[in-house]
PDB file of N, CA and C in Angstrom:
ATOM      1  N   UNK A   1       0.841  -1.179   0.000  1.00  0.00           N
ATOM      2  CA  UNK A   1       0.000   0.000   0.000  1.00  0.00           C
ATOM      3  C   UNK A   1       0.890   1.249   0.000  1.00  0.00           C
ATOM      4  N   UNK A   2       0.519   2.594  -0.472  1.00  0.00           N
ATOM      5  CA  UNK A   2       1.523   3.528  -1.169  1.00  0.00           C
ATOM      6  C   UNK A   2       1.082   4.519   0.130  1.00  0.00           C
ATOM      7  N   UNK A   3       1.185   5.089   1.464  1.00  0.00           N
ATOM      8  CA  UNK A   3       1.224   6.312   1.932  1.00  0.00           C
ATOM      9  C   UNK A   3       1.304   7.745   0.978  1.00  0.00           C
ATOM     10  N   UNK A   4       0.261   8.773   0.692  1.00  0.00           N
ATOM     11  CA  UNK A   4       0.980   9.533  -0.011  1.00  0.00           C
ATOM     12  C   UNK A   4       0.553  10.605   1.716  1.00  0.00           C
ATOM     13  N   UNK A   5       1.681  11.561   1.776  1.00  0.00           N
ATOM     14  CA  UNK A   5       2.113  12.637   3.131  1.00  0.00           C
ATOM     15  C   UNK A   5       1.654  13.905   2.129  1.00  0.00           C
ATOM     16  N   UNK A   6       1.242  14.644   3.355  1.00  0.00           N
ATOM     17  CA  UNK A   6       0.684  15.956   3.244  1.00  0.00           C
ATOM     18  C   UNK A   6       2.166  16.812   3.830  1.00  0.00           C
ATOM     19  N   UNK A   7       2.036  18.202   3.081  1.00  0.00           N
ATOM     20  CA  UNK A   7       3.287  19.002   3.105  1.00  0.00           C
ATOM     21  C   UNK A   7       3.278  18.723   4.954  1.00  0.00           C
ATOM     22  N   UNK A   8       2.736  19.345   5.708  1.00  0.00           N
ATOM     23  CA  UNK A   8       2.265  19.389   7.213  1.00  0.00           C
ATOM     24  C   UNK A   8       3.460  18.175   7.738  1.00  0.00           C
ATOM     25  N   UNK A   9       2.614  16.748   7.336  1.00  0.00           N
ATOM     26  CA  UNK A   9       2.766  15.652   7.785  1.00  0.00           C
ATOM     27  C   UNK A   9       4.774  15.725   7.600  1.00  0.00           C
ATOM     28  N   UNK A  10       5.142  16.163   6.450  1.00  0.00           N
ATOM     29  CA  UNK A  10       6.113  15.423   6.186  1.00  0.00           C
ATOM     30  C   UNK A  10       7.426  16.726   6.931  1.00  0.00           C
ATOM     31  N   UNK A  11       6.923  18.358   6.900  1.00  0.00           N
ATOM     32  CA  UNK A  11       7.375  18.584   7.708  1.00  0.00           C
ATOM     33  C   UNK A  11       7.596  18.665   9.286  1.00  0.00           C
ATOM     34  N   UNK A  12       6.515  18.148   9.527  1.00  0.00           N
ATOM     35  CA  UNK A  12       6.609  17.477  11.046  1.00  0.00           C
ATOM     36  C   UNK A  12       7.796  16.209  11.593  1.00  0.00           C
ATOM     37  N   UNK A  13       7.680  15.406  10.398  1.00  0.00           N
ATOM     38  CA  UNK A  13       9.068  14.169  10.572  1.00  0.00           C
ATOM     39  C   UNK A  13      10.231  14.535  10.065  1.00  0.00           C
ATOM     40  N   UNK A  14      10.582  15.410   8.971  1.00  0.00           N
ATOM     41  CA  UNK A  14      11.575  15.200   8.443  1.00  0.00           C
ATOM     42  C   UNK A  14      12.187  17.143   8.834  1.00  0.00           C
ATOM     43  N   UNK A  15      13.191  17.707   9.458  1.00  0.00           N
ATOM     44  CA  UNK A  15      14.061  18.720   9.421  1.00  0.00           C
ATOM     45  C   UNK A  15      14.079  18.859   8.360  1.00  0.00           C
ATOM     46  N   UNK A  16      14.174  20.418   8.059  1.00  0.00           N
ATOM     47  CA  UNK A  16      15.006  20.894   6.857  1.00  0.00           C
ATOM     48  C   UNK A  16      16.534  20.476   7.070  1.00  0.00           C
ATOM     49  N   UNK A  17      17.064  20.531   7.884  1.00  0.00           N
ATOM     50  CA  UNK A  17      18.648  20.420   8.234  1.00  0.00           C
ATOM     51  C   UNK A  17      18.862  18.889   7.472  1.00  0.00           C
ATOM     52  N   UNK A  18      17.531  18.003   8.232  1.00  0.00           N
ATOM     53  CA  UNK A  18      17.834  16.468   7.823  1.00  0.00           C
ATOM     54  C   UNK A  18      17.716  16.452   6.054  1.00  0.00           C
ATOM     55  N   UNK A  19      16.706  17.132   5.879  1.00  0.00           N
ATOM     56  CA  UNK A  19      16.412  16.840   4.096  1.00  0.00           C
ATOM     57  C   UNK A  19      17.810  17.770   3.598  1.00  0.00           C
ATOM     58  N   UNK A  20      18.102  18.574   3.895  1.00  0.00           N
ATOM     59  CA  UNK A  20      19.373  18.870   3.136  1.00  0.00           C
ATOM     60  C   UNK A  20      20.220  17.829   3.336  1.00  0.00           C
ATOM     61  N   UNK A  21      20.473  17.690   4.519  1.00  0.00           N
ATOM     62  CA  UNK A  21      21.692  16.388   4.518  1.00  0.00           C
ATOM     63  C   UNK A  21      21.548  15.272   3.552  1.00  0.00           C
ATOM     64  N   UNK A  22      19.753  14.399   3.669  1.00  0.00           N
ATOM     65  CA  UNK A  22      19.765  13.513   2.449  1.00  0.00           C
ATOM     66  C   UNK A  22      20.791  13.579   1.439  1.00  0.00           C
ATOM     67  N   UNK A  23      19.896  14.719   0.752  1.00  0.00           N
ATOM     68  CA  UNK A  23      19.835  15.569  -0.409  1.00  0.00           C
ATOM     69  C   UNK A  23      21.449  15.381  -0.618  1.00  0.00           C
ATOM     70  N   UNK A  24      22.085  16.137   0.214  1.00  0.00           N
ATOM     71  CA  UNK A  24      24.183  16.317  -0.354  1.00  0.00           C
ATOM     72  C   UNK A  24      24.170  14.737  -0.249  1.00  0.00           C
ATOM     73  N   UNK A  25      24.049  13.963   0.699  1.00  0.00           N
ATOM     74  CA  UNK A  25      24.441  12.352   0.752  1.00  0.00           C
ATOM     75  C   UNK A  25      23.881  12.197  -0.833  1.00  0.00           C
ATOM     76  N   UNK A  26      22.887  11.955  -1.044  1.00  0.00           N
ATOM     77  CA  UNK A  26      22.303  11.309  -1.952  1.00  0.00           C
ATOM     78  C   UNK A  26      23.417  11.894  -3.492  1.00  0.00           C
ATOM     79  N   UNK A  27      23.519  13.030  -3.451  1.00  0.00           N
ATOM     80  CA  UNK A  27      24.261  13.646  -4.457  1.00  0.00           C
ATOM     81  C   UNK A  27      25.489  13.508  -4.505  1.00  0.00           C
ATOM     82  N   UNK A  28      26.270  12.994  -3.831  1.00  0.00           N
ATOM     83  CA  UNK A  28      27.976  12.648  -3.471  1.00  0.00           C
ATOM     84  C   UNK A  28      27.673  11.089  -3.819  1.00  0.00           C
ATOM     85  N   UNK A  29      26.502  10.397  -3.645  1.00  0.00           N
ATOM     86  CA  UNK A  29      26.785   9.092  -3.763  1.00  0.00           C
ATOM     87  C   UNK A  29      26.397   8.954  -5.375  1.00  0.00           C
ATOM     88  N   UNK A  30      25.325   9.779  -5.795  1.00  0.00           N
ATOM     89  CA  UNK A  30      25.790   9.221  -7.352  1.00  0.00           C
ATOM     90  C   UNK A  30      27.113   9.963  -8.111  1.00  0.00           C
ATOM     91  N   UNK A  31      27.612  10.869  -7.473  1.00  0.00           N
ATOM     92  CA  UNK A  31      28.899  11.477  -7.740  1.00  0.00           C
ATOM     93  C   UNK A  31      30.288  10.534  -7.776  1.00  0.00           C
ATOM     94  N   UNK A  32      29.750   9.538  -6.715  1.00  0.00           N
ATOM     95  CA  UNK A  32      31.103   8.737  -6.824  1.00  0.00           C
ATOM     96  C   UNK A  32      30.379   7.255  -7.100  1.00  0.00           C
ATOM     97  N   UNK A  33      29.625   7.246  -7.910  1.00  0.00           N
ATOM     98  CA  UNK A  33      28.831   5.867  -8.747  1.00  0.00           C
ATOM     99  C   UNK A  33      28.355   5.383  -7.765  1.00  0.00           C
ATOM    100  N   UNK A  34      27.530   5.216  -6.802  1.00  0.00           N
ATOM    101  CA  UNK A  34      26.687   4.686  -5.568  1.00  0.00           C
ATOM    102  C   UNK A  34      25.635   4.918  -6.137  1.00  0.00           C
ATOM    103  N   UNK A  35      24.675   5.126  -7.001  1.00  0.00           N
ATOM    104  CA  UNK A  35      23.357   5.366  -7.396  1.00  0.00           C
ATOM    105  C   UNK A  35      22.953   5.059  -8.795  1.00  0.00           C
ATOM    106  N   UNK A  36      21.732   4.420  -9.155  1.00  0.00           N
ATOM    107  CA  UNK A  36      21.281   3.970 -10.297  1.00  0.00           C
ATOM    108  C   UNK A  36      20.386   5.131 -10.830  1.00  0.00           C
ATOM    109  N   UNK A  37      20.517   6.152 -11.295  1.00  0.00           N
ATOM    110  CA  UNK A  37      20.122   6.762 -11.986  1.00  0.00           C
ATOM    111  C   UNK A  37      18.877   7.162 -13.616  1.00  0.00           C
ATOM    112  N   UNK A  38      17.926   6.436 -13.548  1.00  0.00           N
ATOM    113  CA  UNK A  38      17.229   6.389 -14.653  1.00  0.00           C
ATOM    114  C   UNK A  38      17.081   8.040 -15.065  1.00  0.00           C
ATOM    115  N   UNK A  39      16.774   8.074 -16.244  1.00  0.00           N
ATOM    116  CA  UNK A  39      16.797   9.754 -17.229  1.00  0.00           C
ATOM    117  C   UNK A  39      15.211  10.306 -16.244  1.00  0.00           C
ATOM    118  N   UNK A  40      15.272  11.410 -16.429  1.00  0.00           N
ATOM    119  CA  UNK A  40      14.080  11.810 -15.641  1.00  0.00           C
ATOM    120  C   UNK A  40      12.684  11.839 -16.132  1.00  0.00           C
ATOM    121  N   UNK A  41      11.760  12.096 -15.720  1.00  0.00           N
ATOM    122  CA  UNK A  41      10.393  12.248 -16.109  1.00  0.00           C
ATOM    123  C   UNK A  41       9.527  13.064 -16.177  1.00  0.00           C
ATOM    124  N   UNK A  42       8.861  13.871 -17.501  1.00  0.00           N
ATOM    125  CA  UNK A  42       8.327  14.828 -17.347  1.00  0.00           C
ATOM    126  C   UNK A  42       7.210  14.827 -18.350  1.00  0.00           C
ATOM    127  N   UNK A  43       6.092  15.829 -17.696  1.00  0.00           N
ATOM    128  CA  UNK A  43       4.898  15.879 -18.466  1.00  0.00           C
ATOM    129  C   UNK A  43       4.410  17.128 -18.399  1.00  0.00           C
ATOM    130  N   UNK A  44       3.651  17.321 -19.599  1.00  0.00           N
ATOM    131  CA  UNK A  44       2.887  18.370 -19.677  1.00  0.00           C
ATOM    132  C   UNK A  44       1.678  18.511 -19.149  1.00  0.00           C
ATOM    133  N   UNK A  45       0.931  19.342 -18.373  1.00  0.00           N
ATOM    134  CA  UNK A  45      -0.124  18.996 -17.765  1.00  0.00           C
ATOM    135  C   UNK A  45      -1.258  20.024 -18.343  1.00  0.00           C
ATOM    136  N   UNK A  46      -1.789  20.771 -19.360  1.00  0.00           N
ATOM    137  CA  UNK A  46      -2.392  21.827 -20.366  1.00  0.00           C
ATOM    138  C   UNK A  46      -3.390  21.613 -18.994  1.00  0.00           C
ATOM    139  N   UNK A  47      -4.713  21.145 -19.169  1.00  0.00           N
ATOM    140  CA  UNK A  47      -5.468  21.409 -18.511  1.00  0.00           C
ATOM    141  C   UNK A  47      -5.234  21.858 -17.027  1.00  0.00           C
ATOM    142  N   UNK A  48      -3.942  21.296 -16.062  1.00  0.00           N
ATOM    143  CA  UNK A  48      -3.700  21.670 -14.706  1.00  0.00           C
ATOM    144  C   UNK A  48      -3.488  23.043 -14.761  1.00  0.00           C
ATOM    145  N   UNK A  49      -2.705  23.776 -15.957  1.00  0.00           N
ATOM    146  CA  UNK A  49      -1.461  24.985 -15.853  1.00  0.00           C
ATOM    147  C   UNK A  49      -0.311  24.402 -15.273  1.00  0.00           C
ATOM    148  N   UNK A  50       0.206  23.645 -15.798  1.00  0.00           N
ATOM    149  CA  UNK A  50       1.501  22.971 -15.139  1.00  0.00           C
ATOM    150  C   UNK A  50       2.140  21.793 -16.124  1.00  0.00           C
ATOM    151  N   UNK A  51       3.380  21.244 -14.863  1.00  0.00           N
ATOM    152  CA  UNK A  51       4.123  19.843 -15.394  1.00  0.00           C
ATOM    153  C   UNK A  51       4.512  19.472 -14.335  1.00  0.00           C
ATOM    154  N   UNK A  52       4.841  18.268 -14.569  1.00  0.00           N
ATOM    155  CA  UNK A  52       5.226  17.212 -13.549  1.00  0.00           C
ATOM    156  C   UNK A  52       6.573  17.166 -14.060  1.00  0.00           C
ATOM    157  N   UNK A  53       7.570  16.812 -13.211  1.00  0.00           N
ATOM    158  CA  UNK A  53       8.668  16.612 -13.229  1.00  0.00           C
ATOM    159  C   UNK A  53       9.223  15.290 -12.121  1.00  0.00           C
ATOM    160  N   UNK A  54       9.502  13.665 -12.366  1.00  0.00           N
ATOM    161  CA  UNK A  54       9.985  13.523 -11.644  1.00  0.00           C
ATOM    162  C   UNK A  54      11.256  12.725 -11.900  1.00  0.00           C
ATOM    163  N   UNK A  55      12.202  12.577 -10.888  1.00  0.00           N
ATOM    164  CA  UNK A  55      13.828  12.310 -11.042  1.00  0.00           C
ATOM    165  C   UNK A  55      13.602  11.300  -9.403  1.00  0.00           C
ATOM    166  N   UNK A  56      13.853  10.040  -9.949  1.00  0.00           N
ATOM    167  CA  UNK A  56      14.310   9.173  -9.022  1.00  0.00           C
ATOM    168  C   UNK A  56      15.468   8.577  -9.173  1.00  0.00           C
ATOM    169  N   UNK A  57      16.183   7.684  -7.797  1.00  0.00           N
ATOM    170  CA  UNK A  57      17.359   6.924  -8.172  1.00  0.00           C
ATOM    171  C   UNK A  57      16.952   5.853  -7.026  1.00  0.00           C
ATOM    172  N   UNK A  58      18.327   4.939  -7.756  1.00  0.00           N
ATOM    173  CA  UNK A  58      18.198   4.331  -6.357  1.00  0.00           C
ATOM    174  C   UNK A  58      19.652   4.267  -5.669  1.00  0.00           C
ATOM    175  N   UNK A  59      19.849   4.236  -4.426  1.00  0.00           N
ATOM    176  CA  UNK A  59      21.055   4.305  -3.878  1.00  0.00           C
ATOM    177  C   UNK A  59      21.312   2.847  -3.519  1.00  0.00           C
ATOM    178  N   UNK A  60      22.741   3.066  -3.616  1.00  0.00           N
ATOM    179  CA  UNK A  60      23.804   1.388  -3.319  1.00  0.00           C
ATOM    180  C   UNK A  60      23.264   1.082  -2.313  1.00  0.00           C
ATOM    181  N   UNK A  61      23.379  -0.422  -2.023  1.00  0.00           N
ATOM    182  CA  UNK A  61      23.481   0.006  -0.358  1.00  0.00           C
ATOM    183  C   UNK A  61      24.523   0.455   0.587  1.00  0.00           C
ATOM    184  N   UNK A  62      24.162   0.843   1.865  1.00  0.00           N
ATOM    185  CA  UNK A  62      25.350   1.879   2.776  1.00  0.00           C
ATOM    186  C   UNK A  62      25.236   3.460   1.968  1.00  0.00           C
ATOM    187  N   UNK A  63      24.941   3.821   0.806  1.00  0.00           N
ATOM    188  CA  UNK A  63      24.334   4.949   0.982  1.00  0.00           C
ATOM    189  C   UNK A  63      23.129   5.532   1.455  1.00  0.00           C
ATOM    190  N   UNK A  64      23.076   6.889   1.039  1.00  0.00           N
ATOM    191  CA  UNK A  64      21.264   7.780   1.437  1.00  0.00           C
ATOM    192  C   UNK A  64      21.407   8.222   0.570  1.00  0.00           C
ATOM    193  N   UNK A  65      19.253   7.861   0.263  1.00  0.00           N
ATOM    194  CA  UNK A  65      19.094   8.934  -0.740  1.00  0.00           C
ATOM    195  C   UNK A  65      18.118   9.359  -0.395  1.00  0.00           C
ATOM    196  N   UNK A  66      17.484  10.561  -1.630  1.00  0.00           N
ATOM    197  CA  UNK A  66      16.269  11.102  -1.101  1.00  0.00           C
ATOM    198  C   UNK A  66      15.505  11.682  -2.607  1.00  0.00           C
ATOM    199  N   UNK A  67      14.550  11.669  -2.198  1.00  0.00           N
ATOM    200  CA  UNK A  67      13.428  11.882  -3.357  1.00  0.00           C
ATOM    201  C   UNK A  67      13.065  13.180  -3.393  1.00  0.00           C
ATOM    202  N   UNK A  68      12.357  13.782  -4.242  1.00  0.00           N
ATOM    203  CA  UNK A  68      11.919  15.131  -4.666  1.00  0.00           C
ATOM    204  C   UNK A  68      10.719  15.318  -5.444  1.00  0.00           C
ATOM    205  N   UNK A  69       9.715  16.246  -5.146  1.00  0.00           N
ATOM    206  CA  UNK A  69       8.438  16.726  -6.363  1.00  0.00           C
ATOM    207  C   UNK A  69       8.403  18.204  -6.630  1.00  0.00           C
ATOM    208  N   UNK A  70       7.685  18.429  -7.767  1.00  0.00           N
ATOM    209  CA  UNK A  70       7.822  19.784  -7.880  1.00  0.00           C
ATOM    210  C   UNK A  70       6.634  20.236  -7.942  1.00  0.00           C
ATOM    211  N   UNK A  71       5.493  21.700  -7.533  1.00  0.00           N
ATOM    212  CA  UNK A  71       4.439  21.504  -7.228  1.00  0.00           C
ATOM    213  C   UNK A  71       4.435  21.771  -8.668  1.00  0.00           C
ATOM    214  N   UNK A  72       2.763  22.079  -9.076  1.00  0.00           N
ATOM    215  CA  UNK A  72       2.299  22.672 -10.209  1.00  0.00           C
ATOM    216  C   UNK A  72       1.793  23.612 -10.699  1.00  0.00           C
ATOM    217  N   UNK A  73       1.379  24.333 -11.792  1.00  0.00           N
ATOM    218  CA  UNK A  73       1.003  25.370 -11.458  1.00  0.00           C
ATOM    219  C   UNK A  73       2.239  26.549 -11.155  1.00  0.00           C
ATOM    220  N   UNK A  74       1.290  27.690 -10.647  1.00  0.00           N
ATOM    221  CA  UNK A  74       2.228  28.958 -10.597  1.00  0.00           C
ATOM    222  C   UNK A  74       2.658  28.405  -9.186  1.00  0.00           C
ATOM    223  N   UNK A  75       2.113  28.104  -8.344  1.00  0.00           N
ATOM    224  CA  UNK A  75       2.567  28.168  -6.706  1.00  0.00           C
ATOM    225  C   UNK A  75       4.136  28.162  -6.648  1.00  0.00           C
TER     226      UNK A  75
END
């Protein structure tokens, strides 16, 4: 079953301090080949006013990684 987190929810568990940290881990590890990298994903969304953009990986193990969305729209 897929949890999807509300902005609220997810800044309640996760620090900004901690999501930056991911974030550099995750980026040093595909920097030094620790991460599987697929090309990214993107769509046009006409009817929303927007696009989707998403970029996953996966990390070795013994690394961190971390995921990302982008909203839509002007926001």
């Amino acid at each position: 079953m897929v949890r999807v987190l509300g902005r609220d929810e997810v800044r309640r568990l996760v620090s900004m301090a901690d999501a930056i940290a991911a974030v550099r881990a995750a980026l040093a590890a595909a920097d030094r080949g620790g991460a599987v990298m697929p090309a990214p994903f993107g769509m046009r969304l006409p009817d929303a006013g927007g696009e989707v953009h998403v970029k996953g990986a996966y990390v070795l193990a013994g690394e961190h990684g971390a995921g990302r969305d982008v909203p839509l729209g002007d926001s």
